[in-house]
C-alpha atoms as a PDB file:
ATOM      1  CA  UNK A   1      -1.153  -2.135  12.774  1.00  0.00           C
ATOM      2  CA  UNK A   2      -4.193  -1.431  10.865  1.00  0.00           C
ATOM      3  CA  UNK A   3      -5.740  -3.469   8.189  1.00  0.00           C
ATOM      4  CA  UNK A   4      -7.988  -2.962   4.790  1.00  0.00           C
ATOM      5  CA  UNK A   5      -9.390  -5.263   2.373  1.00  0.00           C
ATOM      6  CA  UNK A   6      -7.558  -5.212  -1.033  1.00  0.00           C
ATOM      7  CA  UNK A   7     -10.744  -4.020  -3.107  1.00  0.00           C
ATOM      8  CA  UNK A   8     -11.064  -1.391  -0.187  1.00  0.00           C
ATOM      9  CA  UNK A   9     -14.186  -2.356   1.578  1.00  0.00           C
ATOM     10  CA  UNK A  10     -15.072   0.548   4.270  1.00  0.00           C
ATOM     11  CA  UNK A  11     -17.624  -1.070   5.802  1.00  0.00           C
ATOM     12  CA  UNK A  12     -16.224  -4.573   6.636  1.00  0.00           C
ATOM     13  CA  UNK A  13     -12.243  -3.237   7.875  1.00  0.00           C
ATOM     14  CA  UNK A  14     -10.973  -5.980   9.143  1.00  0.00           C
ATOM     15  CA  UNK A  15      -9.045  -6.163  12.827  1.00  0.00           C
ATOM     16  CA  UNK A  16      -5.796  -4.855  13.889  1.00  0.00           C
ATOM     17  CA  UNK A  17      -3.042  -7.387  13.916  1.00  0.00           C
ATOM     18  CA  UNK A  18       1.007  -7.479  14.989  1.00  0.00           C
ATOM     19  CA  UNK A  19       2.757  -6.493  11.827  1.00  0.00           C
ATOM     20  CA  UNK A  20       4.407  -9.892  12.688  1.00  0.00           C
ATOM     21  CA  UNK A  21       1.574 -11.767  12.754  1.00  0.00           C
ATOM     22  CA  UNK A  22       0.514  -9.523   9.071  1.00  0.00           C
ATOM     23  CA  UNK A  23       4.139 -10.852   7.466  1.00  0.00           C
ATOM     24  CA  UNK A  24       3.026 -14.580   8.997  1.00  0.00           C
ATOM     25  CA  UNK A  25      -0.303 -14.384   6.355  1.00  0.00           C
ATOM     26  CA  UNK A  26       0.130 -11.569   3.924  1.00  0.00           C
ATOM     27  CA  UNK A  27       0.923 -13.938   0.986  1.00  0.00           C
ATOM     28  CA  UNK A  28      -2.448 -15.605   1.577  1.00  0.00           C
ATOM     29  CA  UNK A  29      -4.650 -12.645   2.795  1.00  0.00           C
ATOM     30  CA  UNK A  30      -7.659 -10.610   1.667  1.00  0.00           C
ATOM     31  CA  UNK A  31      -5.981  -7.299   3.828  1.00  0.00           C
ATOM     32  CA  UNK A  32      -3.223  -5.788   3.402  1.00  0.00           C
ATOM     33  CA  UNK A  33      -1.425  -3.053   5.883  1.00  0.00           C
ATOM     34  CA  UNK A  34      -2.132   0.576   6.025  1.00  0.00           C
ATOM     35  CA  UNK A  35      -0.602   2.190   9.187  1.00  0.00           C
ATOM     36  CA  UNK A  36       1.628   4.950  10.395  1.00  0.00           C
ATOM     37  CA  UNK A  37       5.032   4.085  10.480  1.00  0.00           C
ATOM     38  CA  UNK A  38       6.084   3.226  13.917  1.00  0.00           C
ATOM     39  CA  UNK A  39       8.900   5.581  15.770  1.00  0.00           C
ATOM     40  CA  UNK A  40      11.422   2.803  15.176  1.00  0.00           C
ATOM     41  CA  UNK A  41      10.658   2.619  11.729  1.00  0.00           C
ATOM     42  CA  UNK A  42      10.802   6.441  10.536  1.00  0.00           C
ATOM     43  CA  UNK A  43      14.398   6.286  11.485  1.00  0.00           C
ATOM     44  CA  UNK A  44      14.676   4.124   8.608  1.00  0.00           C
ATOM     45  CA  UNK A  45      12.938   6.469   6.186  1.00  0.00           C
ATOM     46  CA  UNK A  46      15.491   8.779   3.780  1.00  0.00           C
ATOM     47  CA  UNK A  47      13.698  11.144   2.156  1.00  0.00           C
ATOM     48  CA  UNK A  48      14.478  11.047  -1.430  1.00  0.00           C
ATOM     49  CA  UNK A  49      17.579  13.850  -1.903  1.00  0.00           C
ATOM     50  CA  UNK A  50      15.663  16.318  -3.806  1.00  0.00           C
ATOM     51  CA  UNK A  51      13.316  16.718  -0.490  1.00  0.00           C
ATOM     52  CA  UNK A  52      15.825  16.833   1.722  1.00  0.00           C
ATOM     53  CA  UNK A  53      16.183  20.449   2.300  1.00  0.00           C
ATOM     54  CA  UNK A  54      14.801  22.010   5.622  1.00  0.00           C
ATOM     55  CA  UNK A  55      12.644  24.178   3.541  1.00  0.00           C
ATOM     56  CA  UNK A  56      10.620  21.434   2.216  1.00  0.00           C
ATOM     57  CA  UNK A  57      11.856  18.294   5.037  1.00  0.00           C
ATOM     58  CA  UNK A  58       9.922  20.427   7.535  1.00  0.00           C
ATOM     59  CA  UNK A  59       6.324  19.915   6.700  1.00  0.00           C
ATOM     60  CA  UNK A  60       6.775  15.543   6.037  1.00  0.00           C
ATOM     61  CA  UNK A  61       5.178  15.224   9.615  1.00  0.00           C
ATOM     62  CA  UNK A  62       3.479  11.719   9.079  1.00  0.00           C
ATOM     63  CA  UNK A  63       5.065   8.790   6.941  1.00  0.00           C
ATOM     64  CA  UNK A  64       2.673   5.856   6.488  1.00  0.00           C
ATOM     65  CA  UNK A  65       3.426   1.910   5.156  1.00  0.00           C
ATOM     66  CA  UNK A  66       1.588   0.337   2.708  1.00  0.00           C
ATOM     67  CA  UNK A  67       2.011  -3.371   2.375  1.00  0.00           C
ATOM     68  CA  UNK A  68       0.277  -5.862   0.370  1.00  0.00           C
ATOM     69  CA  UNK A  69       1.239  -9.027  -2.099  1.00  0.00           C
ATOM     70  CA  UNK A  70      -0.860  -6.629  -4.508  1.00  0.00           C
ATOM     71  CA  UNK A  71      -4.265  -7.147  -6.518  1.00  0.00           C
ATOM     72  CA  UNK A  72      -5.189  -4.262  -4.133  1.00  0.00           C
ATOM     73  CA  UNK A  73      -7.070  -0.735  -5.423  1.00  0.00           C
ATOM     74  CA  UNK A  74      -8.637   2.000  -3.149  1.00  0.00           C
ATOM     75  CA  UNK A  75     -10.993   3.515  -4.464  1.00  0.00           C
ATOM     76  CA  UNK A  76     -11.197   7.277  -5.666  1.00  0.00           C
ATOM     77  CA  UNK A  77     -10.547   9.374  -2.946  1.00  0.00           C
ATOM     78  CA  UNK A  78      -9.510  12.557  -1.917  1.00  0.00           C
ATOM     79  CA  UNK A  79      -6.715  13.064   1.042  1.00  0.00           C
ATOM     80  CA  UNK A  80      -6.620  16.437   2.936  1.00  0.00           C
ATOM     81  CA  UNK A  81      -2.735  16.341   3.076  1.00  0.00           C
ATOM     82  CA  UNK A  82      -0.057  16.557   0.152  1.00  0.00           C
ATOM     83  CA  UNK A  83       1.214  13.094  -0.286  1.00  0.00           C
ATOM     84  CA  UNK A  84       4.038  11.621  -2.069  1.00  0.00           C
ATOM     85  CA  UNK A  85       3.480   8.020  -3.010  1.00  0.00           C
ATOM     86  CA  UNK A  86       6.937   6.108  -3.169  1.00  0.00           C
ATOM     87  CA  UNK A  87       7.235   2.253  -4.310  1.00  0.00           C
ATOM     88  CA  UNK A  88      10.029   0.349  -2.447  1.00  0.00           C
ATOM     89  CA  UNK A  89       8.830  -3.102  -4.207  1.00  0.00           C
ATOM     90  CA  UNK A  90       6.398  -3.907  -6.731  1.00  0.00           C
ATOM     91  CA  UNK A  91       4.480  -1.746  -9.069  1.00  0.00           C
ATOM     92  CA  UNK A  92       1.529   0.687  -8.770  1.00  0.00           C
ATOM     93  CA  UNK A  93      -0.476   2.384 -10.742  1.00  0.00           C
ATOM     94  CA  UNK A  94      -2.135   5.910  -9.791  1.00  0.00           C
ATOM     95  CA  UNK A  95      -5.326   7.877 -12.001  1.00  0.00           C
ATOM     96  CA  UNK A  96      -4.980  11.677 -10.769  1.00  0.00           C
ATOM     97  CA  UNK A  97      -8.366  13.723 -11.075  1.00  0.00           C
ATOM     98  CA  UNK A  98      -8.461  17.786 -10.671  1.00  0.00           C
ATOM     99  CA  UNK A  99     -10.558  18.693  -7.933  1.00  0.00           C
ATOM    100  CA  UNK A 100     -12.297  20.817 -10.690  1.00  0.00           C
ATOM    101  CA  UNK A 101     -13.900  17.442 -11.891  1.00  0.00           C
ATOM    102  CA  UNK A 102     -15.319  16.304  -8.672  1.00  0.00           C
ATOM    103  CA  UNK A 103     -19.564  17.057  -9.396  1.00  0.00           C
ATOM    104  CA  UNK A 104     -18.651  14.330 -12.186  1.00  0.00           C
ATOM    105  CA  UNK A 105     -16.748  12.117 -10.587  1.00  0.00           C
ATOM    106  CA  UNK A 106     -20.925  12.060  -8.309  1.00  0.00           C
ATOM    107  CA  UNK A 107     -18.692  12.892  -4.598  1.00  0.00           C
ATOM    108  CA  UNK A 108     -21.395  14.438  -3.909  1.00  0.00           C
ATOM    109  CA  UNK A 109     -23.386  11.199  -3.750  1.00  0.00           C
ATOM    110  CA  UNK A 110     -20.931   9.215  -1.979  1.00  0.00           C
ATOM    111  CA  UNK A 111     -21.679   7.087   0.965  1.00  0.00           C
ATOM    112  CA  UNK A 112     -18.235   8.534   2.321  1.00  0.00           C
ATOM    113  CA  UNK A 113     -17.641  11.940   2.406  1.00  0.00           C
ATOM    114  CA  UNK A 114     -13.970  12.156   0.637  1.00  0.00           C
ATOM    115  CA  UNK A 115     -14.800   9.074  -1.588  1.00  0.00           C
ATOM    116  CA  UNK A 116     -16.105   8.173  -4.843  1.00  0.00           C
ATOM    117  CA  UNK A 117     -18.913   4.704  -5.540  1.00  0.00           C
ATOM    118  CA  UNK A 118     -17.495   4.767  -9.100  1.00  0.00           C
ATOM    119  CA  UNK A 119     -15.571   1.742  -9.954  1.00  0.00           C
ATOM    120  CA  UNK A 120     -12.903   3.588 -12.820  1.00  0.00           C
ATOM    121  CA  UNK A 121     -12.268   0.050 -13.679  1.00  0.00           C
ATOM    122  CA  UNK A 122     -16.038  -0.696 -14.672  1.00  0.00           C
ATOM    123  CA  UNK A 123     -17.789   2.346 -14.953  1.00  0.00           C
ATOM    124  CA  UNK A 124     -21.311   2.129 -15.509  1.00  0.00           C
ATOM    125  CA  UNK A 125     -21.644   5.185 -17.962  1.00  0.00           C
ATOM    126  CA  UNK A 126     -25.545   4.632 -17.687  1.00  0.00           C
ATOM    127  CA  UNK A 127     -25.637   5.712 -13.962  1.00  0.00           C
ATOM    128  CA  UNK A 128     -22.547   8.540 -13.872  1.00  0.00           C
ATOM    129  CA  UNK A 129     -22.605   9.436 -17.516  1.00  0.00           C
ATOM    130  CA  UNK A 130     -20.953  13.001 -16.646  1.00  0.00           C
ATOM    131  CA  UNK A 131     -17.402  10.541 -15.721  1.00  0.00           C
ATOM    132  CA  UNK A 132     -16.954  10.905 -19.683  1.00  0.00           C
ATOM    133  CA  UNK A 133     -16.141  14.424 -18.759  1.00  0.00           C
ATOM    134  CA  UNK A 134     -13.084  13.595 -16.487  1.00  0.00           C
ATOM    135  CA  UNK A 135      -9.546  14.158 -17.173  1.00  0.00           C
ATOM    136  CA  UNK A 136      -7.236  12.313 -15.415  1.00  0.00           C
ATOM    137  CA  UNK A 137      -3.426  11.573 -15.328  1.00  0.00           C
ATOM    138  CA  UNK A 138      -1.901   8.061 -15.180  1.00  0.00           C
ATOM    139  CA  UNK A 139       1.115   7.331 -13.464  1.00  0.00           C
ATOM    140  CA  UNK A 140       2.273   3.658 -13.960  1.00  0.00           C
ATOM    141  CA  UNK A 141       5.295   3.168 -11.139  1.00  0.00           C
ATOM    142  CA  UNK A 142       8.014   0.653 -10.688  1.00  0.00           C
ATOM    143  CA  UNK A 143      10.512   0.060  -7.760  1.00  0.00           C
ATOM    144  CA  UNK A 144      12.266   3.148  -6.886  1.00  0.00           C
ATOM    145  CA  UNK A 145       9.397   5.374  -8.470  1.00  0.00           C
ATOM    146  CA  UNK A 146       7.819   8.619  -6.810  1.00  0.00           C
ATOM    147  CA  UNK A 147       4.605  10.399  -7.232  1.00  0.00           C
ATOM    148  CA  UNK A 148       3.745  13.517  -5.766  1.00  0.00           C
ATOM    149  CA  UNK A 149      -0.224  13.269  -5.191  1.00  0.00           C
ATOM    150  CA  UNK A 150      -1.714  17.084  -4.256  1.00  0.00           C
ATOM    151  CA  UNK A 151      -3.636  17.699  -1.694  1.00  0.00           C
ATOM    152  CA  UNK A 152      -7.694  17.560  -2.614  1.00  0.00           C
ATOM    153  CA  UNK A 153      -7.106  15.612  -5.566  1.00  0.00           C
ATOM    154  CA  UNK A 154      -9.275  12.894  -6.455  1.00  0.00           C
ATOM    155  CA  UNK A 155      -6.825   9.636  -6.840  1.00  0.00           C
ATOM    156  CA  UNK A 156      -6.993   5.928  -7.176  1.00  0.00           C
ATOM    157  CA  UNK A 157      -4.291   3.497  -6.338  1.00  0.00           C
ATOM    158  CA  UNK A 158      -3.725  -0.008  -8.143  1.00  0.00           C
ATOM    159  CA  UNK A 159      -1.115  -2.316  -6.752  1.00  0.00           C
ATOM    160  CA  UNK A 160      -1.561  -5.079  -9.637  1.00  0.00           C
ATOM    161  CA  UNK A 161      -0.683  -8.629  -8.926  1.00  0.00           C
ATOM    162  CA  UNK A 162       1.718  -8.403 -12.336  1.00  0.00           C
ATOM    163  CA  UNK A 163       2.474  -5.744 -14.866  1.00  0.00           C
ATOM    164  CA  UNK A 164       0.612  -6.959 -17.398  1.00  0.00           C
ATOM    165  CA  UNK A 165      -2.539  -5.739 -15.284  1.00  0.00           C
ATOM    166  CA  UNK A 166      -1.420  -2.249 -15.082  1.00  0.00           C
ATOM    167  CA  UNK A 167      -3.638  -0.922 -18.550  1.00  0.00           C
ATOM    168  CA  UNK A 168      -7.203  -3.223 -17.584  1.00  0.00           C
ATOM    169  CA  UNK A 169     -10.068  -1.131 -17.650  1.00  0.00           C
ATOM    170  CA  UNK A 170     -13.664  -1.232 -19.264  1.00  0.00           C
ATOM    171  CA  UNK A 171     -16.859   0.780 -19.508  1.00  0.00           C
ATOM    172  CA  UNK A 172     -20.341   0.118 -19.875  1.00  0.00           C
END
């Protein structure tokens, strides 16, 4: 399975590893698990009931697993599929962006194409002082919760280590 840092890092991705041998550390580890769910595993996947319908079942191609002990965050991004985020355990919080607001969200000064430098939790309002122009959406998610993230939006995704860290951000 693959593996990213919790704060994200794209430039230091650390090796693959046995999901087995990710359970056997995970409580202890700077990485958590981002992979496609394995063959054996989507048979264990129930799309929620409202989705279930061939009209809209049809185009869930890829399902992927996110797993972590949280105090994780990606940074803003943008995915070129629709997504819909689903928490089986924990919490997570999501900031939504309009693609309308990406020249001041900087993407276009991005060391990744599809990703943002800004941190939104300590945004230094001297270097992107257009972010003050942003609106976002907030979606703070609990076990059982859903999220339907559109395709090209710009999105962040905070899996806190409690809820109490769910409303922490700052500006300078």
């Amino acid at each position: 399975m693959h593996m990213e840092t919790k704060d994200d890092d794209k430039y230091n991705m650390p090796p693959d590893m046995t999901i087995g041998d990710f359970i056997s550390q995970y409580r202890s580890s700077n990485r958590y698990l981002v992979d496609e769910v394995t063959p054996e595993m989507r048979k264990d996947i129930i799309l929620p009931l409202c989705l279930r319908c061939e009209e809209i079942s049809k185009y869930f191609f890829v399902s992927y697993i996110w797993m972590s002990m949280g105090n994780t965050s990606s940074q803003i991004h943008i995915d070129t599929d629709e997504n819909l985020l689903c928490v089986i355990h924990g919490h997570k919080k999501s900031i939504l962006v309009s693609p309308e607001y990406s020249n001041d969200l900087y993407t276009d000064h991005g060391r990744t194409l599809g990703v943002s430098d800004i941190n939104p939790l300590a945004v230094d309002m001297k270097k992107y002082p257009r972010v003050k122009n942003v609106r976002y959406e907030m979606a703070n998610m609990s076990e059982g919760d859903c999220l339907y993230l559109p395709q090209m939006w710009w999105h962040q995704v905070i899996s806190p280590g409690s809820v109490r860290n769910l409303n922490t951000f700052t500006c300078s």
